[in-house]
N, C-alpha and C. Protein backbone atom coordinates (compact mmCIF):
# COMPACT_ATOMS: atom_id res chain seq x y z
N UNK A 1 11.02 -25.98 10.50
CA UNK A 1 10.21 -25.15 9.64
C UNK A 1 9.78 -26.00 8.44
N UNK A 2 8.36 -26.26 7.89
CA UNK A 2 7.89 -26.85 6.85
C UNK A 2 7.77 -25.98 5.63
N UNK A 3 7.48 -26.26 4.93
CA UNK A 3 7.62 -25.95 3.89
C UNK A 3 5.98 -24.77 3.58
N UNK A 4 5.18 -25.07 4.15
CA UNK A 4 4.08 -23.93 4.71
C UNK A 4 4.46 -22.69 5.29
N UNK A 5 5.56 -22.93 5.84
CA UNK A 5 6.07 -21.88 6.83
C UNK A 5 6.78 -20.64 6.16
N UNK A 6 7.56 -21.92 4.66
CA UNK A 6 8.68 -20.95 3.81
C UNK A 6 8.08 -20.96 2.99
N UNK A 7 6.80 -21.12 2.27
CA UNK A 7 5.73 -20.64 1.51
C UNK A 7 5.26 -19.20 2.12
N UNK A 8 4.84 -19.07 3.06
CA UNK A 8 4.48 -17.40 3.81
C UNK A 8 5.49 -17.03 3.83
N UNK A 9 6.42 -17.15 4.29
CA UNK A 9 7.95 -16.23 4.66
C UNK A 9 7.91 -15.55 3.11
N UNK A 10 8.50 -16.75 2.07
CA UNK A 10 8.95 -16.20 1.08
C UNK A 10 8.07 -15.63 0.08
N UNK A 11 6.24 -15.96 0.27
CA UNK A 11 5.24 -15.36 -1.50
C UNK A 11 5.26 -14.42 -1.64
N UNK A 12 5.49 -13.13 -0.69
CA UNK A 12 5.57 -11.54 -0.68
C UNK A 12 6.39 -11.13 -1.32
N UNK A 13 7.67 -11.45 -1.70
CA UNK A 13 9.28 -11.39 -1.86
C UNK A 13 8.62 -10.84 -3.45
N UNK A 14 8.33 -12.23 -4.30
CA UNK A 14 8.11 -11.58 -6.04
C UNK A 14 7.27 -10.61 -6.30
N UNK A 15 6.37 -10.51 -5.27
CA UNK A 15 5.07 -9.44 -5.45
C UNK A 15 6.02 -7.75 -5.85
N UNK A 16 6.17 -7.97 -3.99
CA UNK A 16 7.03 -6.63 -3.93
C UNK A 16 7.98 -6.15 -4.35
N UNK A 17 9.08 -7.31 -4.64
CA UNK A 17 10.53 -7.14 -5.39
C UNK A 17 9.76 -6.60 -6.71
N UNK A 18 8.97 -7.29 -7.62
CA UNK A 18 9.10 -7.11 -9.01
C UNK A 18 8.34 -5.53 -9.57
N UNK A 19 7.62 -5.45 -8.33
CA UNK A 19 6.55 -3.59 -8.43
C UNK A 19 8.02 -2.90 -8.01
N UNK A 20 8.71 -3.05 -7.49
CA UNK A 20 10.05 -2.33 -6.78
C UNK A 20 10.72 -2.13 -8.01
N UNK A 21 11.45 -2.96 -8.33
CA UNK A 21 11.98 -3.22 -9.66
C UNK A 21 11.83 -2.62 -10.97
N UNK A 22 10.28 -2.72 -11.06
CA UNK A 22 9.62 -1.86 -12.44
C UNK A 22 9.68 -0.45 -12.17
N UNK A 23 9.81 -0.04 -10.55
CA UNK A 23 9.29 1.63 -9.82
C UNK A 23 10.92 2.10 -10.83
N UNK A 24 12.28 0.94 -9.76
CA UNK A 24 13.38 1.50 -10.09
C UNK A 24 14.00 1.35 -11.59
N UNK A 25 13.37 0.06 -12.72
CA UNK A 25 14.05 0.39 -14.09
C UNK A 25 13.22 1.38 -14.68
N UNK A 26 11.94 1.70 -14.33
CA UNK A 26 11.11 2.96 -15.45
C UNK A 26 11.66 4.09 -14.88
N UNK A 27 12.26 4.37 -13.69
CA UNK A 27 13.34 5.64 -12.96
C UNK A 27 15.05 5.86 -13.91
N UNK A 28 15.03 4.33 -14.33
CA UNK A 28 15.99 4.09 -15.15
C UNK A 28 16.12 4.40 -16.49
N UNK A 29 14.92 4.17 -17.04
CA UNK A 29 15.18 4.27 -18.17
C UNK A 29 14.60 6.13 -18.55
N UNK A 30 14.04 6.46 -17.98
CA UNK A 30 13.29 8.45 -18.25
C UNK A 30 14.46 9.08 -17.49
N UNK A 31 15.28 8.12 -16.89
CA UNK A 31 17.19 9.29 -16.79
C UNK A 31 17.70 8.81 -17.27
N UNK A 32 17.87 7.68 -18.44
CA UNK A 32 18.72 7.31 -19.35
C UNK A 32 20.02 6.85 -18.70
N UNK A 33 19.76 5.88 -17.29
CA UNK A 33 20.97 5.91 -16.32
C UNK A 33 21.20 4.30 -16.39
N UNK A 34 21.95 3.87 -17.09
CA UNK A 34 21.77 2.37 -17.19
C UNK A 34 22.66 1.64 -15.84
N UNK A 35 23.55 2.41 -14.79
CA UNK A 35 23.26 2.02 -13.69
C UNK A 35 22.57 1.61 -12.73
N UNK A 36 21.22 2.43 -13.04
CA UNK A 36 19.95 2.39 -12.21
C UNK A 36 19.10 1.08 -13.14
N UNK A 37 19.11 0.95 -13.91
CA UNK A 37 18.52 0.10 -15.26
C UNK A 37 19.34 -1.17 -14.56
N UNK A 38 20.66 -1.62 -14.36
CA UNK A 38 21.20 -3.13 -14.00
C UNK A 38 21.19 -3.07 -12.70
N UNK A 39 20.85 -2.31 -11.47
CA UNK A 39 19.92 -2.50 -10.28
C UNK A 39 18.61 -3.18 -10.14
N UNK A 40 17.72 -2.33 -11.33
CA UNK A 40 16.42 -3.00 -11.36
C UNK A 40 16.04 -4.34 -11.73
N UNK A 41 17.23 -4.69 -12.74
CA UNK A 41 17.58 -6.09 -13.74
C UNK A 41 17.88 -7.05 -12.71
N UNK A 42 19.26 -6.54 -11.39
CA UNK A 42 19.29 -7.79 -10.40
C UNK A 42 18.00 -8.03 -9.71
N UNK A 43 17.48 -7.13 -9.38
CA UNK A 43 16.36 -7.28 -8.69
C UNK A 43 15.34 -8.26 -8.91
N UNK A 44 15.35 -8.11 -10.74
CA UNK A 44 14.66 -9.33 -11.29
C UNK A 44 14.62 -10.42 -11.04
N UNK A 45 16.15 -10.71 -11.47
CA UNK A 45 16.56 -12.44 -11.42
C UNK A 45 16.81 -12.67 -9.68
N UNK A 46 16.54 -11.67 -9.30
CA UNK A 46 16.89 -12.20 -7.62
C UNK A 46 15.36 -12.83 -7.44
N UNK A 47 14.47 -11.97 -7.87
CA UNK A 47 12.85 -11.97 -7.57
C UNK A 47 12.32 -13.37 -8.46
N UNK A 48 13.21 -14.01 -9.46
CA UNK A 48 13.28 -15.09 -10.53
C UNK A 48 13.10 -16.27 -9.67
N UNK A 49 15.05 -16.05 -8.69
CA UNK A 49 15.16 -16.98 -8.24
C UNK A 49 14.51 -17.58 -6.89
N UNK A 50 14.19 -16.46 -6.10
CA UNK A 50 13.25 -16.58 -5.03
C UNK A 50 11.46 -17.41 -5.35
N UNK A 51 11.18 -17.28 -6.78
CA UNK A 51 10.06 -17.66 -7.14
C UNK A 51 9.77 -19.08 -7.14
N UNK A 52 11.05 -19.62 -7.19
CA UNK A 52 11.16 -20.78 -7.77
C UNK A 52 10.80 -21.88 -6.06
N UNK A 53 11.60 -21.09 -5.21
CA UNK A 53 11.09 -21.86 -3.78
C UNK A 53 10.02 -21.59 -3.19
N UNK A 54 9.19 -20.06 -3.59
CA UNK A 54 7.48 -20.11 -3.48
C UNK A 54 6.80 -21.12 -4.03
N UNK A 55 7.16 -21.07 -5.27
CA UNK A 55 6.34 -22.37 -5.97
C UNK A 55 6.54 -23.56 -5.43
N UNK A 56 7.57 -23.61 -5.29
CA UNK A 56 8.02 -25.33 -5.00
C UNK A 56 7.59 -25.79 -3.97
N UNK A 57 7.10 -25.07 -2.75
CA UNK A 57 6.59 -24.94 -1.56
C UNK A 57 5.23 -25.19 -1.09
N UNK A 58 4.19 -24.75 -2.51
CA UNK A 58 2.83 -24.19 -2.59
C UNK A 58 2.35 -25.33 -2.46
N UNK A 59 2.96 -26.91 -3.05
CA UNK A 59 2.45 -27.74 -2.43
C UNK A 59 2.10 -28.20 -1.27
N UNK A 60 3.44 -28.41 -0.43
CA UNK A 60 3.08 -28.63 1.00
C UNK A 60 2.62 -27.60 2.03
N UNK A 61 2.44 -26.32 1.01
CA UNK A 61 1.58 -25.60 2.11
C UNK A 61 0.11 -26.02 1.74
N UNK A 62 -0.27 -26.51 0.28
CA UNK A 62 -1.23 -26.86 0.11
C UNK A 62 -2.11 -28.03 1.30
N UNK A 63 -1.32 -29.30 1.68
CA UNK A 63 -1.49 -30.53 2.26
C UNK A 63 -1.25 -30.00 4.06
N UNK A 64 -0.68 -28.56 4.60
CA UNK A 64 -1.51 -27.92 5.24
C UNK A 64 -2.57 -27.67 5.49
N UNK A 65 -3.17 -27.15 4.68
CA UNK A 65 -4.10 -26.29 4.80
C UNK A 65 -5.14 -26.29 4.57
N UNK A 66 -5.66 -27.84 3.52
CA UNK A 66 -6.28 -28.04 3.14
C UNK A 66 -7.43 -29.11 3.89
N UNK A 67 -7.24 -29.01 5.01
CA UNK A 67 -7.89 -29.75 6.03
C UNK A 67 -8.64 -28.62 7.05
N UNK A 68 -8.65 -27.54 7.37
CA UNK A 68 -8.58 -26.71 7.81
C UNK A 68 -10.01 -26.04 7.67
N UNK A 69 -11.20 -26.07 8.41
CA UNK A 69 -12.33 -25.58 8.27
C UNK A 69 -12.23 -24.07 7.62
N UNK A 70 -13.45 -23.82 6.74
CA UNK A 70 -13.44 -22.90 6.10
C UNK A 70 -12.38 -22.76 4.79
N UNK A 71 -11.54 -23.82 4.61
CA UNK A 71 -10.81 -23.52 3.31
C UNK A 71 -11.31 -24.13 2.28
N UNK A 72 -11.18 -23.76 1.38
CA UNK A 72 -12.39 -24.21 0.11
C UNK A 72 -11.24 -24.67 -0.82
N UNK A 73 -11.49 -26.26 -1.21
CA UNK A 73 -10.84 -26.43 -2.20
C UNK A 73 -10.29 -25.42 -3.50
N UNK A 74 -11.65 -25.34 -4.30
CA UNK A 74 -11.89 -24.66 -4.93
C UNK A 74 -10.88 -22.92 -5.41
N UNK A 75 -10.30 -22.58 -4.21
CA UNK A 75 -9.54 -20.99 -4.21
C UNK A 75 -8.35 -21.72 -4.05
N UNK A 76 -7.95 -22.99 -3.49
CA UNK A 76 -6.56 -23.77 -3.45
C UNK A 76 -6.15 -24.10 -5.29
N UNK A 77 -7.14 -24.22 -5.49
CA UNK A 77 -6.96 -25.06 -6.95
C UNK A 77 -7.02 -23.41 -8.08
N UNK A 78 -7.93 -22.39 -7.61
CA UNK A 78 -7.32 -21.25 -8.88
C UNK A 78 -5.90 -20.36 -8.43
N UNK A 79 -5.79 -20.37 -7.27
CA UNK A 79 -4.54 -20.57 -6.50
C UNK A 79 -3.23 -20.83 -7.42
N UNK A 80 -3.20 -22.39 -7.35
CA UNK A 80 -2.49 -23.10 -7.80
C UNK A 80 -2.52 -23.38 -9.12
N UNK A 81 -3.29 -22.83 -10.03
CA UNK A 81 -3.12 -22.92 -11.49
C UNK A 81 -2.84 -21.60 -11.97
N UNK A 82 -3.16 -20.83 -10.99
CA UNK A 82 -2.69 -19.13 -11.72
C UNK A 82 -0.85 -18.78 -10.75
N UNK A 83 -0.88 -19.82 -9.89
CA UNK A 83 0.79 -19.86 -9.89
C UNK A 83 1.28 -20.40 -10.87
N UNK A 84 1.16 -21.28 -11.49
CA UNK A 84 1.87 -22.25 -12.80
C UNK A 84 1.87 -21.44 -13.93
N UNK A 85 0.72 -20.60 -13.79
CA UNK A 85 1.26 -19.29 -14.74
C UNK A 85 2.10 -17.91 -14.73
N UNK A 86 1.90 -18.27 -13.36
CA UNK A 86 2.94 -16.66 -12.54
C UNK A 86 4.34 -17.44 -13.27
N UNK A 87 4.98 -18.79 -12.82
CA UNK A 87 6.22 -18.97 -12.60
C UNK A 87 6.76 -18.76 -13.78
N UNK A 88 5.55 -18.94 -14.82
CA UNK A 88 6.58 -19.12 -16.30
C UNK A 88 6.33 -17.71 -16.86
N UNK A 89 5.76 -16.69 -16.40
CA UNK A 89 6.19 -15.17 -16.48
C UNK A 89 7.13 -14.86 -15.82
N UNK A 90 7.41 -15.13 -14.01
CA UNK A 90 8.41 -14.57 -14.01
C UNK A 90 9.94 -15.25 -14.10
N UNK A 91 9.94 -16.21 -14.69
CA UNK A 91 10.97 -17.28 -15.12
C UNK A 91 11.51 -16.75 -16.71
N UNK A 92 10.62 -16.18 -17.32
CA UNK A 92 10.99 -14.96 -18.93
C UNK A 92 11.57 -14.01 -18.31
N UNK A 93 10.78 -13.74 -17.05
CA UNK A 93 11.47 -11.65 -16.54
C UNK A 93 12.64 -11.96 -16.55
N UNK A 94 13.08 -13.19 -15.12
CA UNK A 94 14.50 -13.13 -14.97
C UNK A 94 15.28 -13.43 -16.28
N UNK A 95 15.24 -14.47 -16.93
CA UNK A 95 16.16 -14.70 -18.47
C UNK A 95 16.27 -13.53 -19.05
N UNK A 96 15.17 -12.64 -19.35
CA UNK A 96 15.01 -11.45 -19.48
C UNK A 96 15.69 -10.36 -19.11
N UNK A 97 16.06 -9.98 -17.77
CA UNK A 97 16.63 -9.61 -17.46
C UNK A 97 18.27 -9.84 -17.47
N UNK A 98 18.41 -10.87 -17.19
CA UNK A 98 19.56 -11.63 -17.88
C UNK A 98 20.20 -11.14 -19.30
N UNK A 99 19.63 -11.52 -19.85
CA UNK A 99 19.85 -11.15 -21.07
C UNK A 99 19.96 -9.11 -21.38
N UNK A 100 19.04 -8.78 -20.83
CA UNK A 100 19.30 -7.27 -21.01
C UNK A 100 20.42 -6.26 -20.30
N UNK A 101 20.96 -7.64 -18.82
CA UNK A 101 21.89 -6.96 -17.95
C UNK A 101 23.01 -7.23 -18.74
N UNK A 102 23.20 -8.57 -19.71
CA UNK A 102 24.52 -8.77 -20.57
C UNK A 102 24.36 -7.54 -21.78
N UNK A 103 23.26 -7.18 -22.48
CA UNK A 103 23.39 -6.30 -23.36
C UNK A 103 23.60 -5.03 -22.57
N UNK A 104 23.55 -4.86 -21.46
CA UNK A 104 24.08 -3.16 -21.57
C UNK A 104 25.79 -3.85 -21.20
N UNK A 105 25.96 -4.44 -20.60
CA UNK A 105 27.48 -4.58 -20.36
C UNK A 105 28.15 -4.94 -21.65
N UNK A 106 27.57 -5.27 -22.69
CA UNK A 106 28.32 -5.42 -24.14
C UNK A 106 27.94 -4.14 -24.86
N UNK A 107 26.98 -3.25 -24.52
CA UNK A 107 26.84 -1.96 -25.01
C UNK A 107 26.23 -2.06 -26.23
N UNK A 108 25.30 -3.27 -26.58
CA UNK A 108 24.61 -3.43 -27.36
C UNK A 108 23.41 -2.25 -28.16
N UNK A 109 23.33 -2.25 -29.41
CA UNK A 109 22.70 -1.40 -29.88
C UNK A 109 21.02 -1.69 -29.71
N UNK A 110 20.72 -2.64 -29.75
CA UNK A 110 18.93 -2.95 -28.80
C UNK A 110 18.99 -2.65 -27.60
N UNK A 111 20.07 -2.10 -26.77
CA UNK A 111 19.45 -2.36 -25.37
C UNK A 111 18.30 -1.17 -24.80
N UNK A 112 18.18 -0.32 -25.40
CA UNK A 112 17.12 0.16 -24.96
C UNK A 112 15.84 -0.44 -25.10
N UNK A 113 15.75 -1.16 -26.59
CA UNK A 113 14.11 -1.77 -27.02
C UNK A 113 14.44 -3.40 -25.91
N UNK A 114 15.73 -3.65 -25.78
CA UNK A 114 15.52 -4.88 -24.63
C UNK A 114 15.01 -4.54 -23.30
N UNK A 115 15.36 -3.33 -22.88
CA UNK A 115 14.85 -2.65 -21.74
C UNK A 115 13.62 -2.23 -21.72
N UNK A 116 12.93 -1.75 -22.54
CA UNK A 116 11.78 -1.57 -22.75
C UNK A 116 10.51 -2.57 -22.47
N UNK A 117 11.34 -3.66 -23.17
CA UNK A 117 10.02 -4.94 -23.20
C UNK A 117 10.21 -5.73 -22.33
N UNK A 118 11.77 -5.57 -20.74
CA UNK A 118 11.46 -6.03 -19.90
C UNK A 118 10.68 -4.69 -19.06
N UNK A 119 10.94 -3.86 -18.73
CA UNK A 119 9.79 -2.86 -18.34
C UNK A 119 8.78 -3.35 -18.76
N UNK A 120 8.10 -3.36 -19.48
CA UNK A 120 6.40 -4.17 -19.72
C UNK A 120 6.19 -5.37 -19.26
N UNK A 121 7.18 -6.23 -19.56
CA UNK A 121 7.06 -7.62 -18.90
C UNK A 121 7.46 -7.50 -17.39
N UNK A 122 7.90 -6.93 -16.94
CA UNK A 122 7.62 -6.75 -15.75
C UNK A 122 6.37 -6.34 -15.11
N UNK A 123 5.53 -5.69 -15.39
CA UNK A 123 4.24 -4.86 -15.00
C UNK A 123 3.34 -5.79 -15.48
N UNK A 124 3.41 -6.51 -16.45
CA UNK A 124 2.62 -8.12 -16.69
C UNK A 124 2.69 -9.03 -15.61
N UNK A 125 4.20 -8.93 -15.26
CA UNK A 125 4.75 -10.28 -14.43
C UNK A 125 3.94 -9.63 -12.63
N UNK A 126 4.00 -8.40 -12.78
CA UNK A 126 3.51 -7.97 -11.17
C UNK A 126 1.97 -8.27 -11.20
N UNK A 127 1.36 -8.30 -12.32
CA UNK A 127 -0.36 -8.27 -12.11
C UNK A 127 -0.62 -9.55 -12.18
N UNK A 128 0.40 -10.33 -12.74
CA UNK A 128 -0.27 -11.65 -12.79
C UNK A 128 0.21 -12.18 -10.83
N UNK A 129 1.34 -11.95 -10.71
CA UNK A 129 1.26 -12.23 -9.16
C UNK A 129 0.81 -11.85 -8.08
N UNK A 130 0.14 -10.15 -8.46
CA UNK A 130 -0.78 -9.86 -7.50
C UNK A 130 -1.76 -10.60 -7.09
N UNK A 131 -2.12 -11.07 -8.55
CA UNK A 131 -3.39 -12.14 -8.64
C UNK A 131 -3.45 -13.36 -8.11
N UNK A 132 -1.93 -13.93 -8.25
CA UNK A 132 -1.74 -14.85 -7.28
C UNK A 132 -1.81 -14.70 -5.81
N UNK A 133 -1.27 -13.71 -5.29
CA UNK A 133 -0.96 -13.16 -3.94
C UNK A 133 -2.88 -13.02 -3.32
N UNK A 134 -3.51 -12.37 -4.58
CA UNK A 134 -4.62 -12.34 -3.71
C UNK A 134 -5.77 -13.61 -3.73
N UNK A 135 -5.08 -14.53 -4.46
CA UNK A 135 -6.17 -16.18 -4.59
C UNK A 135 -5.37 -16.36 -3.47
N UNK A 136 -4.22 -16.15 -3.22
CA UNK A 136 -3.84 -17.37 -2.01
C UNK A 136 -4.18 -16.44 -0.47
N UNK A 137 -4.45 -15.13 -0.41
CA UNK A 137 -4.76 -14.54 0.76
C UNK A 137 -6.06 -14.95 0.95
N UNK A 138 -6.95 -15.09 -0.45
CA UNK A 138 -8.62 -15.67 -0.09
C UNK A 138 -8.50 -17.10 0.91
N UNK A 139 -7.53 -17.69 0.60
CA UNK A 139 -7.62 -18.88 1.26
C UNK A 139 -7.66 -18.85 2.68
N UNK A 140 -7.10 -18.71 3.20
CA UNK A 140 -6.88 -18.27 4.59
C UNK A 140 -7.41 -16.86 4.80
N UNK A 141 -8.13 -16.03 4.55
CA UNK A 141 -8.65 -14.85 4.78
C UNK A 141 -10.14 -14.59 3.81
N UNK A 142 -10.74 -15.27 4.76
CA UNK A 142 -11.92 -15.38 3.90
C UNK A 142 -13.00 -13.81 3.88
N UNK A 143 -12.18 -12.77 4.97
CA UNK A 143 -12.53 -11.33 4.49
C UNK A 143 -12.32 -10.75 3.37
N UNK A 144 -11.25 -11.34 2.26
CA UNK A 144 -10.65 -10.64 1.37
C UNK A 144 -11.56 -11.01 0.00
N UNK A 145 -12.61 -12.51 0.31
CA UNK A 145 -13.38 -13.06 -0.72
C UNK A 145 -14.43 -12.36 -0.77
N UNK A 146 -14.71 -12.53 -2.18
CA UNK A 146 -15.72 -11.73 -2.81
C UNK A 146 -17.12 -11.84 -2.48
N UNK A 147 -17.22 -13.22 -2.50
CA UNK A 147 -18.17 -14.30 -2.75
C UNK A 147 -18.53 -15.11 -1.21
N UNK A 148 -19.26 -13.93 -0.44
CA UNK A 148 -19.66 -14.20 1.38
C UNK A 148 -20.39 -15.52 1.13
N UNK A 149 -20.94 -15.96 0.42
CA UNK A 149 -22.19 -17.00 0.42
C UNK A 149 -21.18 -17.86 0.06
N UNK A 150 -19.76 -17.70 -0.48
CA UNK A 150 -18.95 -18.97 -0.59
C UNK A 150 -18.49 -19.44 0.28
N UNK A 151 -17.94 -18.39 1.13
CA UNK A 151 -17.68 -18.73 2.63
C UNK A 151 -17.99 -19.96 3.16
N UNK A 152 -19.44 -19.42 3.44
CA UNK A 152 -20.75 -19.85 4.16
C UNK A 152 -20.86 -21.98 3.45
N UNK A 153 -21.27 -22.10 1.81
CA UNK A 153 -21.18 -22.82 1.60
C UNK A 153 -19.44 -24.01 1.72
N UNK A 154 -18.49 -23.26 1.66
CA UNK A 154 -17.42 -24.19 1.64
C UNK A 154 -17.50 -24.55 3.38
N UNK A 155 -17.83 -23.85 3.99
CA UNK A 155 -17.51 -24.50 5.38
C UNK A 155 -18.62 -25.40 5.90
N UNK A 156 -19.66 -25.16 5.38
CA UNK A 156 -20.54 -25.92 5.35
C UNK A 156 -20.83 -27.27 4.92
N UNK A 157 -19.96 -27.29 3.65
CA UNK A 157 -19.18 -28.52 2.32
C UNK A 157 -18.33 -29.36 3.69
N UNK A 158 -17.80 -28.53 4.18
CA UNK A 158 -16.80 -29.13 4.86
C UNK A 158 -16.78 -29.80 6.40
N UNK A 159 -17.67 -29.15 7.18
CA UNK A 159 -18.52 -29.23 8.10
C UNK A 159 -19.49 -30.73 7.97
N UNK A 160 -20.43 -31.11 6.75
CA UNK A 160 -20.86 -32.31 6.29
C UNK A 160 -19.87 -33.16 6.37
N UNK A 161 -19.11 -32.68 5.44
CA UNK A 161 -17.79 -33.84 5.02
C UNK A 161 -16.78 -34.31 6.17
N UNK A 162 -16.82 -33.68 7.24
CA UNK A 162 -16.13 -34.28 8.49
C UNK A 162 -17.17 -35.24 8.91
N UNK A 163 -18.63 -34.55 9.66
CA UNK A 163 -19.78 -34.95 10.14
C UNK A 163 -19.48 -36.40 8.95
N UNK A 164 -19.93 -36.43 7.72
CA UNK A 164 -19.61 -37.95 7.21
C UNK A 164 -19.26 -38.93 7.62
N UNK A 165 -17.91 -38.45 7.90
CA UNK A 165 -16.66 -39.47 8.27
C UNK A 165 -16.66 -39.67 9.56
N UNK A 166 -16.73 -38.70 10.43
CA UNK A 166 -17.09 -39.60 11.55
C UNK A 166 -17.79 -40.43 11.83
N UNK A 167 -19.17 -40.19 11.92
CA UNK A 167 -19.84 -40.96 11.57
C UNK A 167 -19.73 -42.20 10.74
N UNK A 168 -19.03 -42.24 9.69
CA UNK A 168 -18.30 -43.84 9.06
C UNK A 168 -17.43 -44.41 10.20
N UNK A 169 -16.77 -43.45 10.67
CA UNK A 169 -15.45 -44.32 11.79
C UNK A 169 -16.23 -44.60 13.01
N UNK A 170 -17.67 -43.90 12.58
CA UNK A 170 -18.22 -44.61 14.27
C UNK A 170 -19.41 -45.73 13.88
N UNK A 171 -19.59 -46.22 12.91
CA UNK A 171 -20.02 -47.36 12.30
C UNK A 171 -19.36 -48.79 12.23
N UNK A 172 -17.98 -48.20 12.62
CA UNK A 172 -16.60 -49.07 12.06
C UNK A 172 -16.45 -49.85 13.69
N UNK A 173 -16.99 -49.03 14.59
CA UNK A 173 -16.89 -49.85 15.74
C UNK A 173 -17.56 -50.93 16.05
């Protein structure tokens, strides 16, 4: 299994864990049940730590895929710069969470306003990875792009750019 392989297996995991998460701490916090509140908190840093091998991955799924008619540089590269911003949102959630799962177990007098502002930062942390989730589905699912005439031109970009090179390697003979 390459690392393309555990890039798909695992990019779904933060999407869904962290909308899951926010469903079960805002359930948490309007019953005032801070059991249900350090459920939603593991969930976090589980969804933290799982992020960390999406990312780490995105490269060599990149050097996949990127040969591959119809993939457009271009959605690889906002792709890959709006992950570098996912990671360091949800890399706050989990510390975040962290930190708010030790304040209810010390029975801290902030832990509600700590709970609070991971509830928000969570619902930050899910839109910014939706956003990721849906640059990297454009890539490989060029139904999901906005922009039909981009289609059309990247495969076309790309289509030349083989036609090129062959043509050089058949000069070379």
């Amino acid at each position: 299994m390459d690392s393309a392989h555990i890039h798909l297996i695992l990019n779904h995991f933060p999407i869904i864990g962290t909308i899951i998460g926010a469903g079960v701490l805002f359930y948490g916090l309007i019953s005032k049940n801070n059991t249900i509140n350090k459920v939603a908190l593991i969930i976090f840093i589980a969804m933290a730590i799982i992020s960390i091998p999406v990312f780490l991955t995105g490269e060599g799924a990149e050097e996949t895929v990127e040969h591959i008619i119809g993939v457009s540089e271009n959605l690889i590269e906002n792709h890959e710069e709006f992950a570098e911003i996912a990671i360091w949102f949800m890399m706050f959630l989990g510390i975040l969470a962290l930190i708010n799962l030790i304040a209810i177990f010390r029975k801290h007098p902030y832990t509600r306003i700590i709970t609070l502002i991971t509830f928000v930062l969570s619902l930050v942390t899910f839109g910014i990875f939706a956003q990721v989730g849906n640059l990297g589905g454009q890539i490989r699912h060029s139904e999901l792009r906005e922009n039909k005439k981009q289609i059309n031109s990247d495969t076309k970009e790309f289509l030349n750019n083989s036609k090129k090179e062959n043509d050089d390697d058949d000069d070379d003979d």
